[in-house]
PDB file of N, CA and C in Angstrom:
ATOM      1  N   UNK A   1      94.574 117.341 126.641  1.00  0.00           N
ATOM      2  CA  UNK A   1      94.746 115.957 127.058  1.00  0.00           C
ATOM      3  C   UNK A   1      95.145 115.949 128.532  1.00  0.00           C
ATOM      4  N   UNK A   2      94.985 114.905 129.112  1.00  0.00           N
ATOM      5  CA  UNK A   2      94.984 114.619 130.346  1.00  0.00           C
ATOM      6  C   UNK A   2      95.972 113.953 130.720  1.00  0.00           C
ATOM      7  N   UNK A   3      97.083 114.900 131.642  1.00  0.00           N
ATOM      8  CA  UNK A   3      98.323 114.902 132.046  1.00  0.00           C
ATOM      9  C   UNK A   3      98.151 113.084 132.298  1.00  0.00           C
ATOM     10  N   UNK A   4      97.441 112.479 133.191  1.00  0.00           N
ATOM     11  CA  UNK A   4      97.790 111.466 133.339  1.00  0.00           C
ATOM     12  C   UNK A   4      97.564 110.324 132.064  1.00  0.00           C
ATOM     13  N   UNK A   5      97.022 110.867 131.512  1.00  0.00           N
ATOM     14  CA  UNK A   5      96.985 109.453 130.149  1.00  0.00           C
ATOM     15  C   UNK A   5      97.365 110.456 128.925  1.00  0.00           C
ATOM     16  N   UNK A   6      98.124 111.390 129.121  1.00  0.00           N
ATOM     17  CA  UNK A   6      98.813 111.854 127.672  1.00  0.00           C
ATOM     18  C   UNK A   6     100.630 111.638 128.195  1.00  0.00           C
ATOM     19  N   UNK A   7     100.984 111.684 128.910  1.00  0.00           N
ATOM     20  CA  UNK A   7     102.196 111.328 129.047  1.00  0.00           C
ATOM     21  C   UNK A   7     103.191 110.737 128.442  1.00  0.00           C
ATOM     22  N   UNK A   8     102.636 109.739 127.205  1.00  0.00           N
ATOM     23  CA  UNK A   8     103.150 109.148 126.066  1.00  0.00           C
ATOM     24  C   UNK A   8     103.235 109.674 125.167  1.00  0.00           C
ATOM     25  N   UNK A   9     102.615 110.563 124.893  1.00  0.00           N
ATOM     26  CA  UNK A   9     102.538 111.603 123.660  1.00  0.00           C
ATOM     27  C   UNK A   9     103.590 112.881 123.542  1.00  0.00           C
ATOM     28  N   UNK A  10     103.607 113.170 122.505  1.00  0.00           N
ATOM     29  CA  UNK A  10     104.366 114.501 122.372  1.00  0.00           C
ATOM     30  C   UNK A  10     103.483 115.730 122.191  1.00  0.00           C
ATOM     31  N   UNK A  11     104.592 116.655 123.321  1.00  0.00           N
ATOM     32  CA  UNK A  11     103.791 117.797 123.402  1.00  0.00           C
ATOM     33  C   UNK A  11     104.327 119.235 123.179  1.00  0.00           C
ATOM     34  N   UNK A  12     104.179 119.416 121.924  1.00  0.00           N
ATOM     35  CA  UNK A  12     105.516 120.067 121.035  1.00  0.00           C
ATOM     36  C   UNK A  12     104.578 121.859 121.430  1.00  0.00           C
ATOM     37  N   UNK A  13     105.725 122.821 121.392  1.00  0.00           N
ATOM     38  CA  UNK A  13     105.177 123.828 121.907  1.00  0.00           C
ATOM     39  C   UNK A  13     104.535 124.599 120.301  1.00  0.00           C
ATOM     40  N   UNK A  14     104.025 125.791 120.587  1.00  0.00           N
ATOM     41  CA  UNK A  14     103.263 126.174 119.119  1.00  0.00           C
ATOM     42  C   UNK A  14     104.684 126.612 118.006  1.00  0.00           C
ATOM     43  N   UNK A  15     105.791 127.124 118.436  1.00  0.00           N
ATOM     44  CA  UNK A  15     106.735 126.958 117.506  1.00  0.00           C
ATOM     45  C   UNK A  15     107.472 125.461 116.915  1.00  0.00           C
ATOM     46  N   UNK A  16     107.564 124.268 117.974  1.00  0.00           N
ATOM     47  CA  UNK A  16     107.506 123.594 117.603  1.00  0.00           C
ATOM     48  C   UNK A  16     107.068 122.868 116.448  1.00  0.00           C
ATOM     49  N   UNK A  17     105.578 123.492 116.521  1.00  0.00           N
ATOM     50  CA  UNK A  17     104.521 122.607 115.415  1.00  0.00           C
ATOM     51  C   UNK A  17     104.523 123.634 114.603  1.00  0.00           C
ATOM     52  N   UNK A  18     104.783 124.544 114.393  1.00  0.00           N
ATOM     53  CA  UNK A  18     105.138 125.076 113.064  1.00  0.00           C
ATOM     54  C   UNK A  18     106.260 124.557 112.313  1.00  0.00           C
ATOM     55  N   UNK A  19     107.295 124.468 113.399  1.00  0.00           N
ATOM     56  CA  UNK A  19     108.762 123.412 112.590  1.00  0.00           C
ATOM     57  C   UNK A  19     108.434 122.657 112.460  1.00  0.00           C
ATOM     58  N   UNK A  20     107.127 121.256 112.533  1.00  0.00           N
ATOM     59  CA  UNK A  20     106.788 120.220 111.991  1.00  0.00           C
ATOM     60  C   UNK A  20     105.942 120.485 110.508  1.00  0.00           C
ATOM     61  N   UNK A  21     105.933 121.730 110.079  1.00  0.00           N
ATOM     62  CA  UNK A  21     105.065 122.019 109.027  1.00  0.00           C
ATOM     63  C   UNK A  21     106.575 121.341 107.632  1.00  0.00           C
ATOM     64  N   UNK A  22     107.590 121.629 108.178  1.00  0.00           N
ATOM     65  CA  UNK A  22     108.251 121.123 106.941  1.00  0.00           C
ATOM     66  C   UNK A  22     109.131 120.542 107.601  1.00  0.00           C
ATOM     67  N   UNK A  23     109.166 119.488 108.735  1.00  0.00           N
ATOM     68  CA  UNK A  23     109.974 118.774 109.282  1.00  0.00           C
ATOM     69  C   UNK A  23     109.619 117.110 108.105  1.00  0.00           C
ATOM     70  N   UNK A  24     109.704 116.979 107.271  1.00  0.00           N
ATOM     71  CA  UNK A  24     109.605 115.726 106.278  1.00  0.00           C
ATOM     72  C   UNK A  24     110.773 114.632 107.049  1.00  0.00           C
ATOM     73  N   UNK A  25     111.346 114.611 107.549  1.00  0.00           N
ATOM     74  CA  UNK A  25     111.908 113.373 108.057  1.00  0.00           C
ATOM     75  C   UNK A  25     111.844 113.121 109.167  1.00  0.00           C
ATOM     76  N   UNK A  26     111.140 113.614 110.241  1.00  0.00           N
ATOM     77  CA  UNK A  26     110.589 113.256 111.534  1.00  0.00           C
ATOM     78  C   UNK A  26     111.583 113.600 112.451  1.00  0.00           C
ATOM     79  N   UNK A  27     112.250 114.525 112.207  1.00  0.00           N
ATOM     80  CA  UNK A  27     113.668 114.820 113.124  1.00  0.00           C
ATOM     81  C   UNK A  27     113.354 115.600 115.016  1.00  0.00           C
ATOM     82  N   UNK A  28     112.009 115.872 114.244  1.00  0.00           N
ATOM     83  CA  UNK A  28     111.989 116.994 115.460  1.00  0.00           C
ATOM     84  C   UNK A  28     110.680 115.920 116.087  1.00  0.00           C
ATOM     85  N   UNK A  29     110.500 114.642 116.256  1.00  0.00           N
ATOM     86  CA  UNK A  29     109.861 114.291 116.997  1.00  0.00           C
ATOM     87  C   UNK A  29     110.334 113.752 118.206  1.00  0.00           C
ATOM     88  N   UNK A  30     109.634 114.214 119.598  1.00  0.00           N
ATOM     89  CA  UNK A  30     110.476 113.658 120.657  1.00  0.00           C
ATOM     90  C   UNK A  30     109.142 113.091 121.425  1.00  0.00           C
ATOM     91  N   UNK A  31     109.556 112.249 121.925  1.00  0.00           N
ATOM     92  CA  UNK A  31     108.237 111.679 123.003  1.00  0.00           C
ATOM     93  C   UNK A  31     109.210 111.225 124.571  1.00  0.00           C
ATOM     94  N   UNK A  32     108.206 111.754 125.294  1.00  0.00           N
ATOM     95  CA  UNK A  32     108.412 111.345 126.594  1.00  0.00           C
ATOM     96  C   UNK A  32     108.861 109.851 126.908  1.00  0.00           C
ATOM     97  N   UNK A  33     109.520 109.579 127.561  1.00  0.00           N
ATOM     98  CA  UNK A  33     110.429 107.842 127.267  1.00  0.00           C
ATOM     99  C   UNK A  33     110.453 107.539 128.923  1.00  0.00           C
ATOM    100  N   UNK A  34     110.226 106.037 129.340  1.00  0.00           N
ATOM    101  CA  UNK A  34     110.027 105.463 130.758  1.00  0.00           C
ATOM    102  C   UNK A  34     111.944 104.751 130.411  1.00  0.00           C
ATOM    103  N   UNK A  35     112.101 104.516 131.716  1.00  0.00           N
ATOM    104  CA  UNK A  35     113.558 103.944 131.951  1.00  0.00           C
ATOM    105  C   UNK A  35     113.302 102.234 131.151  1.00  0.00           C
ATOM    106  N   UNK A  36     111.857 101.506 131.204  1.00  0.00           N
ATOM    107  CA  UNK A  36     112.242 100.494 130.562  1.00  0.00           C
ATOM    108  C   UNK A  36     110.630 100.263 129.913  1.00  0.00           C
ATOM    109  N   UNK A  37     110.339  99.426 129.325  1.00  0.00           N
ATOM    110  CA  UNK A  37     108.911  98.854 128.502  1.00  0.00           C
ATOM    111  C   UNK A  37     108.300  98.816 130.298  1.00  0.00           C
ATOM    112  N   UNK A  38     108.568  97.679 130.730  1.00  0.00           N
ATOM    113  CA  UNK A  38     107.963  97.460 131.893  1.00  0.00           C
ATOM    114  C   UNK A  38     107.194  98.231 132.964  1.00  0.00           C
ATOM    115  N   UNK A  39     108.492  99.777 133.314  1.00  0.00           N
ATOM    116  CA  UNK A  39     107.873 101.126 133.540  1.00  0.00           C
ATOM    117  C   UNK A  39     107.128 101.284 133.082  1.00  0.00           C
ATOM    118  N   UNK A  40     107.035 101.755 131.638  1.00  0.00           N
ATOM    119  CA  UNK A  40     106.354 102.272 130.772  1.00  0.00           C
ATOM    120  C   UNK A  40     104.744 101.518 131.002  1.00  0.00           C
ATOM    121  N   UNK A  41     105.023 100.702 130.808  1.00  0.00           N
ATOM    122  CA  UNK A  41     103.602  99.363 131.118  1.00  0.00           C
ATOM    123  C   UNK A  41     103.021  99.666 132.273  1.00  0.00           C
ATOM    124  N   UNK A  42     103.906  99.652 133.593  1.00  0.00           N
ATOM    125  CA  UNK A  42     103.397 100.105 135.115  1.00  0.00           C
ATOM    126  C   UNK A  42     102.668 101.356 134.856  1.00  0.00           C
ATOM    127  N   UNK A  43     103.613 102.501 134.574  1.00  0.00           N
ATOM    128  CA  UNK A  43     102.877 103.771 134.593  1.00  0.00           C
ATOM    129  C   UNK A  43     101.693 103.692 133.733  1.00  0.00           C
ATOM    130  N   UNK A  44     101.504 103.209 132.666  1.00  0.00           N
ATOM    131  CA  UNK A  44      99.917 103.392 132.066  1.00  0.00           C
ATOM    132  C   UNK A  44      99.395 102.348 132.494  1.00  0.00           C
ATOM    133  N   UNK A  45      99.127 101.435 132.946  1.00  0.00           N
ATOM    134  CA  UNK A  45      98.286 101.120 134.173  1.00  0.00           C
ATOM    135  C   UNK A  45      98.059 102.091 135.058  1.00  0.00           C
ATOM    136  N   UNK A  46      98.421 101.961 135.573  1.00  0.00           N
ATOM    137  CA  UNK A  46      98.307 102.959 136.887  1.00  0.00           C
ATOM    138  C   UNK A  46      97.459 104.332 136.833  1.00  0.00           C
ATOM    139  N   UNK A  47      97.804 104.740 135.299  1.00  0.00           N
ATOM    140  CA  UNK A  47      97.224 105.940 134.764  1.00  0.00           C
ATOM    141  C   UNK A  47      95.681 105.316 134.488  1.00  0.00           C
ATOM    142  N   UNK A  48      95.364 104.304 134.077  1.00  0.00           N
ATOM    143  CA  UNK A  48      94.128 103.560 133.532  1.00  0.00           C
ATOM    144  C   UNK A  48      93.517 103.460 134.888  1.00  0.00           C
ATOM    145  N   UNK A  49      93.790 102.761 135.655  1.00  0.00           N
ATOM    146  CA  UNK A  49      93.104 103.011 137.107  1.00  0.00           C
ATOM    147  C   UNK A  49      93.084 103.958 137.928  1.00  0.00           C
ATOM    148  N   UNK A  50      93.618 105.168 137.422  1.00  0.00           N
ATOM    149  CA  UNK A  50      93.146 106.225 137.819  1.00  0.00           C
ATOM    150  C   UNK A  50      92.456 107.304 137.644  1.00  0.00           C
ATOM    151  N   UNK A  51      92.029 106.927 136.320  1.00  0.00           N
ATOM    152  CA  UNK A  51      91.073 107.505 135.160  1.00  0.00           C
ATOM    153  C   UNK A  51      89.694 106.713 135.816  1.00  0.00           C
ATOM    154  N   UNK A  52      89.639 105.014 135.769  1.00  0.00           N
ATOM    155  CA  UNK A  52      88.813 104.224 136.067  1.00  0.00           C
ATOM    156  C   UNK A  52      88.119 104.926 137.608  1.00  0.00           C
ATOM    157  N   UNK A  53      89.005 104.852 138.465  1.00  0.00           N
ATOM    158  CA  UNK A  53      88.541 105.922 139.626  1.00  0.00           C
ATOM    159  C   UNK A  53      87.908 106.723 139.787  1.00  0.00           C
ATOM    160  N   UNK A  54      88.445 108.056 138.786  1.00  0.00           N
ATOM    161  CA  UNK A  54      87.835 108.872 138.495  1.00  0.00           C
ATOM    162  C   UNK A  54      86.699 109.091 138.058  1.00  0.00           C
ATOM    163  N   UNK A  55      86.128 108.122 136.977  1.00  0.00           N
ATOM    164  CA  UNK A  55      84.861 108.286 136.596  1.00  0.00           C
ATOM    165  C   UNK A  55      84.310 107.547 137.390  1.00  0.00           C
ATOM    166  N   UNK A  56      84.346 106.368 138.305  1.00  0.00           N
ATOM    167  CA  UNK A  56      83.519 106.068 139.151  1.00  0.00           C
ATOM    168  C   UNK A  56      83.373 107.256 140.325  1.00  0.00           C
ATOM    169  N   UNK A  57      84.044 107.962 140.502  1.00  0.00           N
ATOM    170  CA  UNK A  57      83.447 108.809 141.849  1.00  0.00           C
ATOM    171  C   UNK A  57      82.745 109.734 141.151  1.00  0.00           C
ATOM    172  N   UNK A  58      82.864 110.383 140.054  1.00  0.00           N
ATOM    173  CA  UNK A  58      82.109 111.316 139.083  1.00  0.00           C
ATOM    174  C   UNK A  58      80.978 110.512 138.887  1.00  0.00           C
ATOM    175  N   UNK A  59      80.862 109.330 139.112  1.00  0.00           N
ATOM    176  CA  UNK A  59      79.234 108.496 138.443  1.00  0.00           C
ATOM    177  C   UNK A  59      78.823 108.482 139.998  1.00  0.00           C
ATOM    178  N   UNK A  60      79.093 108.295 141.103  1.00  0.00           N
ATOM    179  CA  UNK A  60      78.793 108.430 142.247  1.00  0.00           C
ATOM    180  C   UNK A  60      78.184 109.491 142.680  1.00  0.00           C
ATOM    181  N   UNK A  61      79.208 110.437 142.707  1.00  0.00           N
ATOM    182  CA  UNK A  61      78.984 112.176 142.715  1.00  0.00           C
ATOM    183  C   UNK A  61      77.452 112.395 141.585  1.00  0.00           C
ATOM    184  N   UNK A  62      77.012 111.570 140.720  1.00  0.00           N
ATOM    185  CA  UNK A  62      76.280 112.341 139.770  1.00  0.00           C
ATOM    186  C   UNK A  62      74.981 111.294 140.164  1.00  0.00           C
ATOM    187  N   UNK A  63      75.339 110.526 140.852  1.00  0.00           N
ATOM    188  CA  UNK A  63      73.780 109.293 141.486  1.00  0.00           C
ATOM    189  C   UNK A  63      73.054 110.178 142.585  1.00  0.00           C
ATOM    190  N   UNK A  64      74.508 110.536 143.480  1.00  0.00           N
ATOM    191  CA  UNK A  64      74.009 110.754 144.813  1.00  0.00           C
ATOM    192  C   UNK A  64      73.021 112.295 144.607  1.00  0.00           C
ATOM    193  N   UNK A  65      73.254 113.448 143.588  1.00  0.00           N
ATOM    194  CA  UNK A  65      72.485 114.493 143.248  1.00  0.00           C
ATOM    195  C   UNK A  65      71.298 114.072 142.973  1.00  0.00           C
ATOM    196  N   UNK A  66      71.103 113.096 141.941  1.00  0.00           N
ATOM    197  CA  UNK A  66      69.596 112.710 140.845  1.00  0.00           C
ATOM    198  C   UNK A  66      69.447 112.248 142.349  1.00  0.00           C
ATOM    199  N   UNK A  67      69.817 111.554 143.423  1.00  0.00           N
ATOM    200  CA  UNK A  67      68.780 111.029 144.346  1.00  0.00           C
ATOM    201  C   UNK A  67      68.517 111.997 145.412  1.00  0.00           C
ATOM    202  N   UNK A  68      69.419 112.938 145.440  1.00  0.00           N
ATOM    203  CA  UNK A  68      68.687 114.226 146.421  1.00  0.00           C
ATOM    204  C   UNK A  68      67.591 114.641 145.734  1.00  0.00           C
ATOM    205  N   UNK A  69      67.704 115.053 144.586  1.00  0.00           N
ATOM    206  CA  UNK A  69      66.662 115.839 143.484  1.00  0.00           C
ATOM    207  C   UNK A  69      65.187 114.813 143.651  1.00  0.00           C
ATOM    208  N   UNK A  70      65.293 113.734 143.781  1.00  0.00           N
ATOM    209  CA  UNK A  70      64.032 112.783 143.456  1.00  0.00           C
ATOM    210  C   UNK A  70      63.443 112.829 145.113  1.00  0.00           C
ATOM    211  N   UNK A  71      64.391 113.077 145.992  1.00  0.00           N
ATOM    212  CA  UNK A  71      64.004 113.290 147.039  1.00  0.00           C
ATOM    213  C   UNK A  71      63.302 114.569 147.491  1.00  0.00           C
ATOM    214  N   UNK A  72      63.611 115.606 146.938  1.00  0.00           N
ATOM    215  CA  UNK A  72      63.322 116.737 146.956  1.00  0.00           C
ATOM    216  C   UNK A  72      61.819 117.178 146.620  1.00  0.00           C
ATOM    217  N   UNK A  73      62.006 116.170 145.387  1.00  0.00           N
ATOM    218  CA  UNK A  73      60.676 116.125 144.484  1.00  0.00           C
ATOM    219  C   UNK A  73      59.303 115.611 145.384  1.00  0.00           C
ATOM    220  N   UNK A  74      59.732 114.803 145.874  1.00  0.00           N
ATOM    221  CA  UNK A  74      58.518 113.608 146.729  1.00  0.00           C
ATOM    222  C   UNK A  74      57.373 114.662 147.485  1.00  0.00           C
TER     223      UNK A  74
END
């Protein structure tokens, strides 16, 4: 997962998740926590538009090739 949009999640190490094999009352769950909802709200935004970013320059990056290639072709 992707540091910037897994940040909400828990990321329990491989002994960890073996102690969740008989953790039955959820004791050993911990999740990463923002100082308020609002944070919390800011930072995944922020994470969403930077994902959004990302695949637009990756769809950019992947136009501008197919149009060298078609150029190439001519």
């Amino acid at each position: 997962m992707n540091s910037r949009t897994g940040f909400l999640f828990a990321d329990p190490s491989f002994a960890e998740g073996v102690g969740r094999l008989t953790d039955f009352s959820g004791a050993l769950n911990r999740y990463n926590v923002s100082s308020s909802p609002r944070a919390a709200d800011r930072r995944a935004t922020r994470a969403d538009w930077e994902m959004v970013g990302e695949d637009l320059r990756a769809a950019g990056k992947k136009l501008r090739g197919e149009r060298k290639s078609k150029q190439r072709g001519r």
